[in-house]
Protein backbone atom coordinates (compact mmCIF):
# COMPACT_ATOMS: atom_id res chain seq x y z
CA UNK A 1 -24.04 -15.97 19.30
CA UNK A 2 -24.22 -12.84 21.33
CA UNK A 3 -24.07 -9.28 19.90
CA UNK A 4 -20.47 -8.54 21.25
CA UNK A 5 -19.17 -11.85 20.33
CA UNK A 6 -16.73 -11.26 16.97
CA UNK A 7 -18.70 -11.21 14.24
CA UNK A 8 -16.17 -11.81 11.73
CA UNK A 9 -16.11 -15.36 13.10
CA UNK A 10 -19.39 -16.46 13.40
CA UNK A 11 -20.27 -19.29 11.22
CA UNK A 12 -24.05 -18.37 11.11
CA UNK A 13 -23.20 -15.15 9.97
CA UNK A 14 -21.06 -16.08 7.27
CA UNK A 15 -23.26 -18.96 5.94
CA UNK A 16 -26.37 -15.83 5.89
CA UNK A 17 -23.18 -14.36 3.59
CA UNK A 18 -22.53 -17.12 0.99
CA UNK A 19 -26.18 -18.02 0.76
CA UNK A 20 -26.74 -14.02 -0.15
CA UNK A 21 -23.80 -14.28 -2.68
CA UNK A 22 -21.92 -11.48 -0.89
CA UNK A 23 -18.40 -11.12 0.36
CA UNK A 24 -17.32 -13.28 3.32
CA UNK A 25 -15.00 -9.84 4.01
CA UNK A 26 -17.08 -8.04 6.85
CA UNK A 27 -15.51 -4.56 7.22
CA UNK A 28 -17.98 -3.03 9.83
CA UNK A 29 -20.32 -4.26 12.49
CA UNK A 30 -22.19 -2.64 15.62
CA UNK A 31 -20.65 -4.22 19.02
CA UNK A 32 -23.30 -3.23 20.81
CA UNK A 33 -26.99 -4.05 20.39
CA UNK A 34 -29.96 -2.10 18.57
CA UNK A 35 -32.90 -2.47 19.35
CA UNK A 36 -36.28 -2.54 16.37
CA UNK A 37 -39.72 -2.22 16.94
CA UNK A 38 -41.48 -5.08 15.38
CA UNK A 39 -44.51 -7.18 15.79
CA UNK A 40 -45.49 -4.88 19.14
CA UNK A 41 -42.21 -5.81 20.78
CA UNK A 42 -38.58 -3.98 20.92
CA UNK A 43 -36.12 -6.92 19.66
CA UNK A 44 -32.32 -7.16 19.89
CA UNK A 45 -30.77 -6.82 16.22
CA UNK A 46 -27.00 -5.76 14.88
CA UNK A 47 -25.29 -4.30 11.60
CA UNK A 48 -23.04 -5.89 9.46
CA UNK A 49 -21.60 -4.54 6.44
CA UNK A 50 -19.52 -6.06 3.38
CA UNK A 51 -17.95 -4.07 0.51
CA UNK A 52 -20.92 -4.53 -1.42
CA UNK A 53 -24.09 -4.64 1.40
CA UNK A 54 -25.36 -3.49 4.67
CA UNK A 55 -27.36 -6.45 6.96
CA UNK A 56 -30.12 -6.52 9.41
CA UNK A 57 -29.15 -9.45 11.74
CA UNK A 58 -31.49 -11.03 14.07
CA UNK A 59 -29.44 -10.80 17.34
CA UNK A 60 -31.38 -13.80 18.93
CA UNK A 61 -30.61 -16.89 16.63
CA UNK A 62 -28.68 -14.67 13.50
CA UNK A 63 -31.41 -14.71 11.54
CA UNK A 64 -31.43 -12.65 8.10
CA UNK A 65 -34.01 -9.01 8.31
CA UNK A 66 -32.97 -7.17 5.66
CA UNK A 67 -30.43 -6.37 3.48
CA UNK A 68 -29.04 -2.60 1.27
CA UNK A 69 -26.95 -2.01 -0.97
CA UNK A 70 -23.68 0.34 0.11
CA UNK A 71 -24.03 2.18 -3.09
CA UNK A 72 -27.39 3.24 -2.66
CA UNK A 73 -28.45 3.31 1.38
CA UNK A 74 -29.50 6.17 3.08
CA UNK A 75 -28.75 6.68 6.66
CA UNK A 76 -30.15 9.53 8.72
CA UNK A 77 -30.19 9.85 12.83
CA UNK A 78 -32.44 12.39 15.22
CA UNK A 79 -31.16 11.64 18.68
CA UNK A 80 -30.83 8.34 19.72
CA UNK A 81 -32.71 6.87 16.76
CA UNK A 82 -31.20 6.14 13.55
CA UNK A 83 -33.26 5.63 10.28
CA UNK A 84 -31.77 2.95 7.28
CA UNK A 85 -32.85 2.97 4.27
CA UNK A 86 -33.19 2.43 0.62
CA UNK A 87 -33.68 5.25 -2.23
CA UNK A 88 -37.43 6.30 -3.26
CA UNK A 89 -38.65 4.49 -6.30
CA UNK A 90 -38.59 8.12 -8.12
CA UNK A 91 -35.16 8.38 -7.30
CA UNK A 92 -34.13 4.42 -8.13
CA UNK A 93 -36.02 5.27 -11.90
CA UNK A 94 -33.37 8.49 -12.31
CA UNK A 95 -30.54 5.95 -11.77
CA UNK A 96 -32.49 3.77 -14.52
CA UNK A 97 -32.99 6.54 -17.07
CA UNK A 98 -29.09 7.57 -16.87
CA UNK A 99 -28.30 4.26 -17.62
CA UNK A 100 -26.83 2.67 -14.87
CA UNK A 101 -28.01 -1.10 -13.60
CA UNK A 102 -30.19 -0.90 -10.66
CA UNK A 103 -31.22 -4.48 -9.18
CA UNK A 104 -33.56 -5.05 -5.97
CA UNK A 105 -32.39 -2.01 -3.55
CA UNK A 106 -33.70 -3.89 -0.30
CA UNK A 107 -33.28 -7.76 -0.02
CA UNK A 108 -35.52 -8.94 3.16
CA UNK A 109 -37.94 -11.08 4.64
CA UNK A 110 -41.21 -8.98 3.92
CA UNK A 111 -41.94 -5.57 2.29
CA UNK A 112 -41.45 -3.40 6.24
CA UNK A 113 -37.78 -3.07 5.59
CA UNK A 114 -37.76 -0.20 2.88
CA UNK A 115 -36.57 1.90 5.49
CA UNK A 116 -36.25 1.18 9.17
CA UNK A 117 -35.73 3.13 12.63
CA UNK A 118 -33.49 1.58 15.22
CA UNK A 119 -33.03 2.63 18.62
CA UNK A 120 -29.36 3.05 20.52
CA UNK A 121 -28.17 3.28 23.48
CA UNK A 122 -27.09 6.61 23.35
CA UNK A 123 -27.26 9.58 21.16
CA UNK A 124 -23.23 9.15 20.95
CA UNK A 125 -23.77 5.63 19.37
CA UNK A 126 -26.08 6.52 17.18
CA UNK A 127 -24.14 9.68 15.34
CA UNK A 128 -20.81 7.06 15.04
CA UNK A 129 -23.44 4.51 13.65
CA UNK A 130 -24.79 7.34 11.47
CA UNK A 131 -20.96 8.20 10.46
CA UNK A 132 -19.77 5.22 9.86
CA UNK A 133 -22.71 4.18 7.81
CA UNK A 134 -22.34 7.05 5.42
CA UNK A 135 -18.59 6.11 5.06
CA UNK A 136 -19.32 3.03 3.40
CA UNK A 137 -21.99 4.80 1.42
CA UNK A 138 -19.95 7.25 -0.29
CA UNK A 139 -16.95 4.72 -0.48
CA UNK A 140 -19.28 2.12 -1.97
CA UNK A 141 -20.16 5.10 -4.53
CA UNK A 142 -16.61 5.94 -5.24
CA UNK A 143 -15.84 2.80 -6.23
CA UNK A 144 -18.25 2.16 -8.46
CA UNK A 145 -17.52 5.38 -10.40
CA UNK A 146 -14.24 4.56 -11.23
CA UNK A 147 -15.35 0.88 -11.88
CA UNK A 148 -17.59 2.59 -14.68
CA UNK A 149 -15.27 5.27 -15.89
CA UNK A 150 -12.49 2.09 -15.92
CA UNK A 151 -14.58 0.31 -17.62
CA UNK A 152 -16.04 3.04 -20.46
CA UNK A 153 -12.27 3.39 -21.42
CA UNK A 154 -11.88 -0.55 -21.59
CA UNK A 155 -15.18 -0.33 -23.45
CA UNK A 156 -14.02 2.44 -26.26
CA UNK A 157 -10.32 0.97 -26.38
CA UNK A 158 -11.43 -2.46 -27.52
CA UNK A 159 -14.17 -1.34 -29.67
CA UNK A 160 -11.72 0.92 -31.57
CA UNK A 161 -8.92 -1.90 -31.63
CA UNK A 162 -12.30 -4.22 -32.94
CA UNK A 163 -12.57 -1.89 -35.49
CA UNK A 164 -9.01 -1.56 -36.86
CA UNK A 165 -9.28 -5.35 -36.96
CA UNK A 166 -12.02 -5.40 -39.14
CA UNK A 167 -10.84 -3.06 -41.40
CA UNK A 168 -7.54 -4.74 -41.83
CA UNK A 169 -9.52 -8.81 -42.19
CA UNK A 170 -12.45 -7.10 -44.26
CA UNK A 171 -11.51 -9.79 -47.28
CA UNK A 172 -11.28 -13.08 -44.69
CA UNK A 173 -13.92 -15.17 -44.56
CA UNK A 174 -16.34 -14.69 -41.65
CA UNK A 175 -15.51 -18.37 -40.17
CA UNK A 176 -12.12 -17.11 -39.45
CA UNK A 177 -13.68 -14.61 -37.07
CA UNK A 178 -14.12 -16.99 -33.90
CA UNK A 179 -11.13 -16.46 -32.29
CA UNK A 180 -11.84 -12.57 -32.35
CA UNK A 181 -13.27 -11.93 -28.73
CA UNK A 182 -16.35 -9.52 -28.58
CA UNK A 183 -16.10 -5.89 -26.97
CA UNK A 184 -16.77 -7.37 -24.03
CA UNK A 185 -14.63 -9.78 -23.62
CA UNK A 186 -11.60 -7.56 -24.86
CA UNK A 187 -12.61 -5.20 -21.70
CA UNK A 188 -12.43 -7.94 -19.49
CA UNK A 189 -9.05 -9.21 -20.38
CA UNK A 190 -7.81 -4.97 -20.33
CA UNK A 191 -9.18 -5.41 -16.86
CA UNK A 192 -7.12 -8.88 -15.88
CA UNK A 193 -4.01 -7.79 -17.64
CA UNK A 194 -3.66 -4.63 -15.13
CA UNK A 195 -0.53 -4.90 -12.95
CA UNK A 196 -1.24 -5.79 -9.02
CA UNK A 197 -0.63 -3.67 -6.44
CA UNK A 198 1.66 -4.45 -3.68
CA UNK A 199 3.85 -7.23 -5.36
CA UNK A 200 6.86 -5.36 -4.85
CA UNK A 201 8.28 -7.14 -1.27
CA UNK A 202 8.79 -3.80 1.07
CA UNK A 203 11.83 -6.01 2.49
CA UNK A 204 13.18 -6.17 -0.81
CA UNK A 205 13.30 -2.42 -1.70
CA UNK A 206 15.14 -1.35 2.19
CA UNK A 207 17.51 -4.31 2.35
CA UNK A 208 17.72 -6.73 -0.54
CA UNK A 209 20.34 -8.93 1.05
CA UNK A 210 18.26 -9.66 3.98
CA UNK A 211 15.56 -10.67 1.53
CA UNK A 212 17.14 -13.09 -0.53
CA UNK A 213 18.32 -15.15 3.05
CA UNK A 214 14.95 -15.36 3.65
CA UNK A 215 13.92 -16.31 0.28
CA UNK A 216 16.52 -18.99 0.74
CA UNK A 217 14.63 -20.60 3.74
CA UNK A 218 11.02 -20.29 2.61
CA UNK A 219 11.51 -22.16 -1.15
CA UNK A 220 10.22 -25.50 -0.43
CA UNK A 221 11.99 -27.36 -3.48
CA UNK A 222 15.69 -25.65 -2.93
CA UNK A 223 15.61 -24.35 1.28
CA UNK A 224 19.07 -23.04 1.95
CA UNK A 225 20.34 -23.12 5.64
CA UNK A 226 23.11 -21.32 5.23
CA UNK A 227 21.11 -18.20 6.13
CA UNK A 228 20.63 -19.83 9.38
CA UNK A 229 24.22 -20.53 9.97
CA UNK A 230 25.00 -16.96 9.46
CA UNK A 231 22.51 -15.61 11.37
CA UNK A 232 23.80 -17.64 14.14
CA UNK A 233 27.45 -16.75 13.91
CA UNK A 234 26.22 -13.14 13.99
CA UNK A 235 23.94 -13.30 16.90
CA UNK A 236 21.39 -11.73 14.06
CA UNK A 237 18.82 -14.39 15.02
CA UNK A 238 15.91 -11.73 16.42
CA UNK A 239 16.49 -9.87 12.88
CA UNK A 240 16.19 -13.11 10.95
CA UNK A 241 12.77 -13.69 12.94
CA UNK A 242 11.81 -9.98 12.61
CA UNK A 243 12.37 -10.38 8.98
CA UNK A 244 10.64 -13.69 8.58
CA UNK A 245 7.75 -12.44 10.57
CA UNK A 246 8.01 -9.05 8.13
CA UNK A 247 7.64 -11.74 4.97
CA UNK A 248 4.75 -13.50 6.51
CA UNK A 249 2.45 -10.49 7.07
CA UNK A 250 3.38 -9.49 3.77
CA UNK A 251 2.42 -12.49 1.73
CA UNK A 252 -0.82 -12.16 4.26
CA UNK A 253 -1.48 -8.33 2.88
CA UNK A 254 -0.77 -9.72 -0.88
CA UNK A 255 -2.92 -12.92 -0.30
CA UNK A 256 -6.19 -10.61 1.26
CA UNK A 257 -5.61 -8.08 -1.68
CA UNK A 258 -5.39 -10.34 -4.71
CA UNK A 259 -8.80 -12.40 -3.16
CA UNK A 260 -10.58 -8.91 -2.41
CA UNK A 261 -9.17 -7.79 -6.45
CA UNK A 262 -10.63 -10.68 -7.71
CA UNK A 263 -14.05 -11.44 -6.10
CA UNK A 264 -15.47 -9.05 -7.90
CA UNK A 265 -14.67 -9.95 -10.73
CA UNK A 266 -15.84 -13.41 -10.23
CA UNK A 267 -19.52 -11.75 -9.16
CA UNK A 268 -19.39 -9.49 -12.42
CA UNK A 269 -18.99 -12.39 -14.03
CA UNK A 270 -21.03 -14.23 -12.89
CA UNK A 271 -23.95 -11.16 -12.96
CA UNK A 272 -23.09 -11.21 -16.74
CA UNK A 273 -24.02 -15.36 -17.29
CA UNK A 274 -27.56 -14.30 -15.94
CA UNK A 275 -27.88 -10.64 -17.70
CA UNK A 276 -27.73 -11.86 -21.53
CA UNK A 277 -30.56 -10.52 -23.45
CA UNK A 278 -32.00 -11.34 -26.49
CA UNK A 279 -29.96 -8.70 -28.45
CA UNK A 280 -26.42 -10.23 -27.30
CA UNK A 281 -27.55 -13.78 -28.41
CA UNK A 282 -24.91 -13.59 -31.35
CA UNK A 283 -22.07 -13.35 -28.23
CA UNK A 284 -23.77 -15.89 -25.94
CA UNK A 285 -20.83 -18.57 -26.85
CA UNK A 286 -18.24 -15.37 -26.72
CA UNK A 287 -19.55 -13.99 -23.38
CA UNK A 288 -19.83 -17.58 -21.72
CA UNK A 289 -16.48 -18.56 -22.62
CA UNK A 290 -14.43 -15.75 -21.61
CA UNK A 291 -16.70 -15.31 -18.45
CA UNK A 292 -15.80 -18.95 -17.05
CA UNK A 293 -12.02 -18.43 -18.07
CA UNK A 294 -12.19 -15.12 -16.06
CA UNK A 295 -13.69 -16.71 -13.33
CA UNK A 296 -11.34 -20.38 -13.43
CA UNK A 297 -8.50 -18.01 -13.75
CA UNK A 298 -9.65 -16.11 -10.72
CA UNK A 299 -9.78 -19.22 -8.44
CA UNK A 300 -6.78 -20.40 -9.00
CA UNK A 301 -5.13 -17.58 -8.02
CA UNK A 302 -6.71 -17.90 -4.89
CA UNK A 303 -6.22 -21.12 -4.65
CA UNK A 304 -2.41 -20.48 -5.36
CA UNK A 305 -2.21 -17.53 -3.10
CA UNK A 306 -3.91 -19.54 -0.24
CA UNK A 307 -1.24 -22.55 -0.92
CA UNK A 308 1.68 -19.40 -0.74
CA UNK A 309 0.67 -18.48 2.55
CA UNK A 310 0.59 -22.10 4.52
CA UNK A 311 4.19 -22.33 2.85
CA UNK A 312 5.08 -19.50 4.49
CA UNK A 313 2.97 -20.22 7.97
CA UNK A 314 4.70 -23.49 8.05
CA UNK A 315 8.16 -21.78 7.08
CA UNK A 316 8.26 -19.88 10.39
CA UNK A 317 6.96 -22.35 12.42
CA UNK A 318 9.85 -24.74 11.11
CA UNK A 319 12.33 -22.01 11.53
CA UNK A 320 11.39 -21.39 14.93
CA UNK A 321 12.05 -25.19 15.63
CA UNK A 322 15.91 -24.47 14.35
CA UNK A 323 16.02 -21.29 16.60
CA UNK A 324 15.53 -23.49 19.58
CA UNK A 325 17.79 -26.57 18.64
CA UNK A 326 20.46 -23.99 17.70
CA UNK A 327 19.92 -22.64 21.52
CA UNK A 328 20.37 -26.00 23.13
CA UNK A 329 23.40 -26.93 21.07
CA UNK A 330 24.79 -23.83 22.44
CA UNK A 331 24.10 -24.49 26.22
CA UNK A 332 25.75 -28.06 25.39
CA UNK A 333 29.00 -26.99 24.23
CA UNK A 334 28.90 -24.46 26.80
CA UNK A 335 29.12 -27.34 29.13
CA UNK A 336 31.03 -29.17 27.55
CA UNK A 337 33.73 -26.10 27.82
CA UNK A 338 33.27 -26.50 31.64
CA UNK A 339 33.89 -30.23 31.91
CA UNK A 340 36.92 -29.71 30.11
CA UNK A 341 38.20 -26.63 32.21
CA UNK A 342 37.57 -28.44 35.35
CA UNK A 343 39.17 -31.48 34.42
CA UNK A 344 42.82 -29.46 33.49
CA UNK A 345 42.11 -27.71 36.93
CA UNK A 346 42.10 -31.35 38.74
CA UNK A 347 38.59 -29.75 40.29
CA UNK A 348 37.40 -33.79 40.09
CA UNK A 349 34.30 -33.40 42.19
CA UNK A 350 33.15 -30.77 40.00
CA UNK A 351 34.24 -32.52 37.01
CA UNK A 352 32.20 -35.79 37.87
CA UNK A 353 29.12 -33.52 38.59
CA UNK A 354 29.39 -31.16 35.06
CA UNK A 355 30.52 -34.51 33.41
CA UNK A 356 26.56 -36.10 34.18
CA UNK A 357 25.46 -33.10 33.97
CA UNK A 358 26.59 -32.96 30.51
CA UNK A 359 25.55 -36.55 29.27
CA UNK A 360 22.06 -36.06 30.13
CA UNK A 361 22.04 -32.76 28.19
CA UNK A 362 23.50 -34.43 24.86
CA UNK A 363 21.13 -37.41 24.95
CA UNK A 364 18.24 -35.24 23.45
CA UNK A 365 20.78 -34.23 20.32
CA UNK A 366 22.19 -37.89 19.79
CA UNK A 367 21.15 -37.96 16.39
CA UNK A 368 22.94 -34.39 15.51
CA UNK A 369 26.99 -33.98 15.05
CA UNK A 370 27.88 -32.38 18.24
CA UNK A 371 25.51 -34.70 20.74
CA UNK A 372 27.37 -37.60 18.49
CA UNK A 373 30.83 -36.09 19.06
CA UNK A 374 29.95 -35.22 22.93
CA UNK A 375 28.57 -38.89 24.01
CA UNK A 376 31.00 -41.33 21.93
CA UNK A 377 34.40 -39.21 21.46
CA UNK A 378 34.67 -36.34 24.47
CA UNK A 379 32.79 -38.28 27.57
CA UNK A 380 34.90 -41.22 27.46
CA UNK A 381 37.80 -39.40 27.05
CA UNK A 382 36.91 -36.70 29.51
CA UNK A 383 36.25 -40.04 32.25
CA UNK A 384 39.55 -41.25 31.37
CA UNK A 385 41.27 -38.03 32.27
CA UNK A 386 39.14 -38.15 35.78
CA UNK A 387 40.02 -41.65 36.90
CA UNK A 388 43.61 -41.29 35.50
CA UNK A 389 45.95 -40.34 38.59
CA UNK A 390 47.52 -37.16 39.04
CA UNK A 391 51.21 -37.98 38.01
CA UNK A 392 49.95 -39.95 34.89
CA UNK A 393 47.93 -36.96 34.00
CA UNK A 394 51.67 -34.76 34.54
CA UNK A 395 53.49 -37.36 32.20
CA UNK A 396 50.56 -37.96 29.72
CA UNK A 397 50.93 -33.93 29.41
């Protein structure tokens, strides 16, 4: 792949993604190419960051340099250079002494990637490099903030509800203590049990009419056309599609939000299987179990939001099937309006002409009502009233 191809969409790069555990969800990359001294030679390399990482790519190839973590890179720029890095190893132990979990700070290759210059192509580039670089620094350090301040009240919550449950099962016996989930696994379920963001429909709340028709057409086990036949006999059709199309990117938004909610959680999870120590062996079965719940529960809300949204893909596609049936059943009985008209006239020529005209245009809906009603009942009677002569037709009248 080239530097300005997409990177989102690069199969290399997301494979260099999954093998580094990360998030698939790449929220920044350089279009353009920097350049890296290394081995005596300038070679062609690109950014790419996730919510939790910033990558070194190999431009030639996409080979894996280097890898830092959002939360604690360091980005600096003197004219057209810019300098990446990770924290001293001073600074890394002041993180360690004030309690917070510092792994590896740089993931790459060899030991030269502590902290690296690359060269731009202008100064210009490098200061909106610099910029953006520090925005996902101090957003990556935002985030985890709350996480910990969310997660200290989790913490004292359960631990005080843990001890109001002691006090009140003080004279049970201790085997009837296994379904009592440790601290920690009381914080995690505070933490699933929070209320999602965005699953209030926006159509909904402006027009609730408008999104109960659509409701009507996109549930598989009890579809409803009749929204369909309304919108038809209203000329509304555009606002059904605008409103279909308005449900679609909606259930896309909802889809992208719950995954990007619950991936964490699936890697905190997952960090806590490998980060049990000898003084939480008591909770090893405790941990373990609620951990793998967490994280089943987690996929199959993917999995269920992922089924949602091919519902409602194939949902527009099949209503923009109807759209165009609906506009060639139209143009039929348009014509078949003309025949008729023609044939009171006596216009005969005409007739004859609009009369093939209109057989070959109600063979493609011979299986639907009106190409049924047009083909056995109104073109034989229409041919009838052609051939019959003129003072018949007076008398039959």
């Amino acid at each position: 792949m080239e530097v300005e191809t997409d990177a989102k969409q690069n199969e290399k790069l997301q494979s260099i993604l999954r093998d580094m555990g990360d998030s698939p969800h790449i929220i920044y990359y350089t279009k353009e190419s920097l350049r890296i001294h290394r081995h005596g030679k300038l070679k062609k390399v690109f950014l790419v960051a996730t919510p939790y990482h910033v990558y070194l790519i190999k431009a030639k190839g996409i080979s894996f340099y280097a890898r830092w973590q959002n939360r604690l890179l360091t980005v600096s720029s003197a004219q057209n250079i810019i300098s990446i890095g990770a924290p001293e190893s001073s600074q890394v132990r002041q993180l360690q002494n004030a309690g917070q979990v510092v792994p590896a700070s740089v993931d790459s290759e060899d030991s030269g990637f502590t902290m690296v210059k690359l060269e731009c192509a202008s100064v210009l580039e490098a200061t909106t490099t610099e910029r953006c670089l520090q925005k996902l620094a101090a957003s990556a350090r935002l985030r985890t903030e709350q996480l910990e301040n969310d997660e200290s009240h989790s913490a004292q919550n359960a631990t005080q509800e843990t001890k109001e449950a002691e006090d009140e099962w003080s004279g049970a016996d201790s085997e009837g203590s296994e379904d009592d989930a440790g601290p920690l696994w009381g914080q995690q379920q505070v933490l699933l049990q929070r209320p999602r963001e965005g699953e209030a429909s926006c159509l909904f709340q402006k027009a609730p009419s408008r999104y109960l028709a659509v409701a009507s057409l996109v549930d598989g086990e009890f579809t409803d056309y009749t929204a369909l036949k309304n919108a038809y006999l209203r000329n509304e059709e555009d606002i059904l599609q605008e409103d279909l199309a308005a449900f679609v990117r909606e259930n896309e938004g909802q889809v992208e939000k719950l995954c990007e909610s619950h991936y964490p959680a699936f890697l905190h999870a997952a960090r806590q299987c490998f980060s049990i120590s000898e003084q939480d062996a008591e909770l090893v079965g405790q941990e373990l179990s609620g951990a793998t719940t967490l994280a089943r529960s987690s996929v199959m809300e993917m999995k269920r939001s992922a089924a949602d949204l091919n519902l409602s893909r194939c949902v527009r596609q099949n209503v923009a099937q109807v759209v165009s049936i609906l506009r060639g059943t139209l143009e039929l009985a348009e014509m078949l309006e003309t025949v008729e008209i023609r044939v009171q006239k006596q216009q005969l020529l005409g007739a004859v002409v609009s009369l093939k005209q209109l057989m070959r245009a109600a063979a493609p809906f011979a299986e639907y009502a009106l190409g049924e009603y047009v083909i056995h009942q109104r073109v034989p009677q229409l041919s009838q009233d052609i051939l019959r002569p003129p003072y018949m037709t007076s008398m039959h009248g």
